[in-house]
Protein backbone atom coordinates (compact mmCIF):
# COMPACT_ATOMS: atom_id res chain seq x y z
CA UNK A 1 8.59 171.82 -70.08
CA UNK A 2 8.14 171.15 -73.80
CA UNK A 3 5.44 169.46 -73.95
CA UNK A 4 3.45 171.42 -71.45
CA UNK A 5 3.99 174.46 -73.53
CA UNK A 6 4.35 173.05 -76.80
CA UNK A 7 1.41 175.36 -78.92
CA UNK A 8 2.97 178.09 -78.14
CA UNK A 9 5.60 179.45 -80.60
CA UNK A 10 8.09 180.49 -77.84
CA UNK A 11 8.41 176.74 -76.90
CA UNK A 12 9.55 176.07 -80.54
CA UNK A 13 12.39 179.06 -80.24
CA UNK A 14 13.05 177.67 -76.45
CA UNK A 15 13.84 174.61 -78.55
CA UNK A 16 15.73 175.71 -80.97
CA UNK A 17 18.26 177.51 -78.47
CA UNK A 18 18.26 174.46 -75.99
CA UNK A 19 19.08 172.10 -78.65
CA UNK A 20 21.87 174.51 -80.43
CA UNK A 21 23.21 174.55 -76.41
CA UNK A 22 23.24 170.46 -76.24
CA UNK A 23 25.05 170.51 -79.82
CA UNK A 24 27.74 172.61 -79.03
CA UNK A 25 28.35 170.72 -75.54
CA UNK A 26 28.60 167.46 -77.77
CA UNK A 27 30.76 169.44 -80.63
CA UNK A 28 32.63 170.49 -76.98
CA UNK A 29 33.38 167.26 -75.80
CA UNK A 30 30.99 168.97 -72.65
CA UNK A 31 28.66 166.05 -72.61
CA UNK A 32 28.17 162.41 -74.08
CA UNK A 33 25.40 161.38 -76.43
CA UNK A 34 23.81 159.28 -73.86
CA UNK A 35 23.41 162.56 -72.12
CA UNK A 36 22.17 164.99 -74.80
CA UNK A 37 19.53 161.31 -75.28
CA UNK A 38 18.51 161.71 -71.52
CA UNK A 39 17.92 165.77 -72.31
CA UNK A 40 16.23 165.76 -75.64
CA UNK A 41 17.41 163.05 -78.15
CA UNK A 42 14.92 160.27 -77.13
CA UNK A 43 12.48 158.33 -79.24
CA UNK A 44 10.07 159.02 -76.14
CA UNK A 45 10.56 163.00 -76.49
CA UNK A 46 9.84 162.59 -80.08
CA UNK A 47 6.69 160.67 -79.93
CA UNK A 48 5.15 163.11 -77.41
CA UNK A 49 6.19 166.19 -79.15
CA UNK A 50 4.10 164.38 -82.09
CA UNK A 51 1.73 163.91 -80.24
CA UNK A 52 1.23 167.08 -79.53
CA UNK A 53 1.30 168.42 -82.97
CA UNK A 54 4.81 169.69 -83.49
CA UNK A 55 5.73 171.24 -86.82
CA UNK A 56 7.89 168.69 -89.54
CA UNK A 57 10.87 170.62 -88.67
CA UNK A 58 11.59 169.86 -84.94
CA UNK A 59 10.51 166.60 -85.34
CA UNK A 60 13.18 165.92 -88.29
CA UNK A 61 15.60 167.93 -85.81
CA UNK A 62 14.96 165.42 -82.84
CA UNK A 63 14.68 162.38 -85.13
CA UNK A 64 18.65 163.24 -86.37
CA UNK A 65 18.94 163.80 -82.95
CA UNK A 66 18.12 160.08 -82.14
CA UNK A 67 20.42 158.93 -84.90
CA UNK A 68 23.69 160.23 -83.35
CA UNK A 69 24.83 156.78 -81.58
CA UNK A 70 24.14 155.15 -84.48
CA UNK A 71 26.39 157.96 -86.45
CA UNK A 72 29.05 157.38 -83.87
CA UNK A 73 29.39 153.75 -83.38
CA UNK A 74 29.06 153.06 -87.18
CA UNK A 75 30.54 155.90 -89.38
CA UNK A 76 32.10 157.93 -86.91
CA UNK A 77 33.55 160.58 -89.11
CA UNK A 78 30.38 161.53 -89.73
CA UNK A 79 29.39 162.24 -86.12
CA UNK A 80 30.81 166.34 -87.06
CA UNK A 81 28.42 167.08 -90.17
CA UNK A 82 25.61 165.24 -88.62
CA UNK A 83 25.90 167.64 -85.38
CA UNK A 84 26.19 170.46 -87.54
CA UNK A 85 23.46 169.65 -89.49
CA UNK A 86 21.22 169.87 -86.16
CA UNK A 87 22.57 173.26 -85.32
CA UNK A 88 21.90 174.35 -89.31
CA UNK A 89 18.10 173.19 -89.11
CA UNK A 90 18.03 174.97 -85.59
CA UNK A 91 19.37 177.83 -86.49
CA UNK A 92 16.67 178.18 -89.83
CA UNK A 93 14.16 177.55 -87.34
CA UNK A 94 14.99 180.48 -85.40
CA UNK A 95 15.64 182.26 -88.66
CA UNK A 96 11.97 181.70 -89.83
CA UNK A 97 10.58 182.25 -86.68
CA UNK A 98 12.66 185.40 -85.62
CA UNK A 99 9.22 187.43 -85.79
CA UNK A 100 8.47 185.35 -82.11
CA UNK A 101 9.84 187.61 -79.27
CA UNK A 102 10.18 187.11 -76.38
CA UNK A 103 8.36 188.93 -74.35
CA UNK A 104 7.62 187.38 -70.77
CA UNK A 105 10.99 186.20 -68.22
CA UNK A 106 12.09 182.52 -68.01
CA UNK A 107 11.99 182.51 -64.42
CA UNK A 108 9.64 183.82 -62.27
């Protein structure tokens, strides 16, 4: 869905929310990095979101994102402030892009 989309600037707000939803299901205890990986947190993901011209921002949101195993199997009490740095930089994105309604239904 991403990357089909990806010019338009509702994609970059459907990110935003998405990712703040896999963060707080980590923060949660709701699902395991190798899941929120499998979702959005890939190396693959990032390269064709980069590929497809996304902003500095969501790419420095995914690569953190790709960083959490590392976080967790070698300085693990830093696993809390690096998922709360991902919500931060999601949430400013939504911040700066709050101008972006929405103005057509997810599903059809």
């Amino acid at each position: 869905m991403i990357i089909e989309l990806f010019h338009s600037r509702k994609v970059r707000k459907d990110f935003a929310v998405n990712t703040i939803g896999v963060i707080t299901s980590l923060q949660e205890g709701l699902i395991t990095i190798e899941e929120a990986e499998k979702m959005i947190f890939s190396p693959r993901t990032m390269n064709l979101v980069k590929t497809k011209g996304a902003s500095e921002e969501l790419l420095n949101i995914l690569h953190l994102g790709t960083e959490l195993e590392d976080v967790e199997s070698l300085i693990p009490h830093e696993l809390k402030s690096s998922l709360e740095e991902i919500k931060i930089q999601c949430l400013n994105l939504l911040k700066n892009r709050a101008e972006n309604k929405i103005n057509d239904h997810i599903y059809e």
